[in-house]
Protein backbone atom coordinates (compact mmCIF):
# COMPACT_ATOMS: atom_id res chain seq x y z
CA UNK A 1 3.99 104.24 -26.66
CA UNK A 2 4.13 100.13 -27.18
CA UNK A 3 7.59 100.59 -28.16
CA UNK A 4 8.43 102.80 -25.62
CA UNK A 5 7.41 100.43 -23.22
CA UNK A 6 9.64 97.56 -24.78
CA UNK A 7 12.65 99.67 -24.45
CA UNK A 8 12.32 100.63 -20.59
CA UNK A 9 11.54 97.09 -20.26
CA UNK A 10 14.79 95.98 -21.90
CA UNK A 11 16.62 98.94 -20.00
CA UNK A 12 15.36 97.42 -16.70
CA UNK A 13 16.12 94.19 -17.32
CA UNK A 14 19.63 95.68 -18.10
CA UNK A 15 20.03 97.38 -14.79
CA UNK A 16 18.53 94.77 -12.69
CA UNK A 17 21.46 92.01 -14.27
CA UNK A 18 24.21 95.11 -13.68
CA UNK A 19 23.21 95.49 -10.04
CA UNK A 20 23.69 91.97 -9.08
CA UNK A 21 26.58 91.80 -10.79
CA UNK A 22 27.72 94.45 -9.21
CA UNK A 23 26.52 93.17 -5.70
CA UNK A 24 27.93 89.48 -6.23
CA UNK A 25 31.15 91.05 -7.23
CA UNK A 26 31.10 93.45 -4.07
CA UNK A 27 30.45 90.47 -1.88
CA UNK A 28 32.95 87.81 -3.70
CA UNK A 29 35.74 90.71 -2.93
CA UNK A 30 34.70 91.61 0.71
CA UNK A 31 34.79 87.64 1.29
CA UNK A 32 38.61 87.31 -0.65
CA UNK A 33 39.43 90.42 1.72
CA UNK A 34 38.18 88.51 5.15
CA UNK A 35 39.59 85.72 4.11
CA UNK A 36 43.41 87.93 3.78
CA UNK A 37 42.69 89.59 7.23
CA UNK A 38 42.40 85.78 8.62
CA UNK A 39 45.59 84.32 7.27
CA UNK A 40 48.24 86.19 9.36
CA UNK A 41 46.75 86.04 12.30
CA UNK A 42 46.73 82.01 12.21
């Protein structure tokens, strides 16, 4: 079971850096998108 436990804790550690990846990369592109909307209207 120890290494069992090492590999789900490697496996979450995994996850956990894909997800804010994922969520820095989903906020970096709504911001770039904003910032499109903005420039025609000025």
């Amino acid at each position: 079971m120890d290494g069992f436990n090492i590999i789900m804790v490697i496996a979450i550690i995994l996850f956990a850096r894909l997800g804010v990846r994922l969520v820095t990369g989903y906020i970096k592109m709504k911001k770039e998108t904003k910032e499109e909307n903005k420039e025609p209207d000025a």
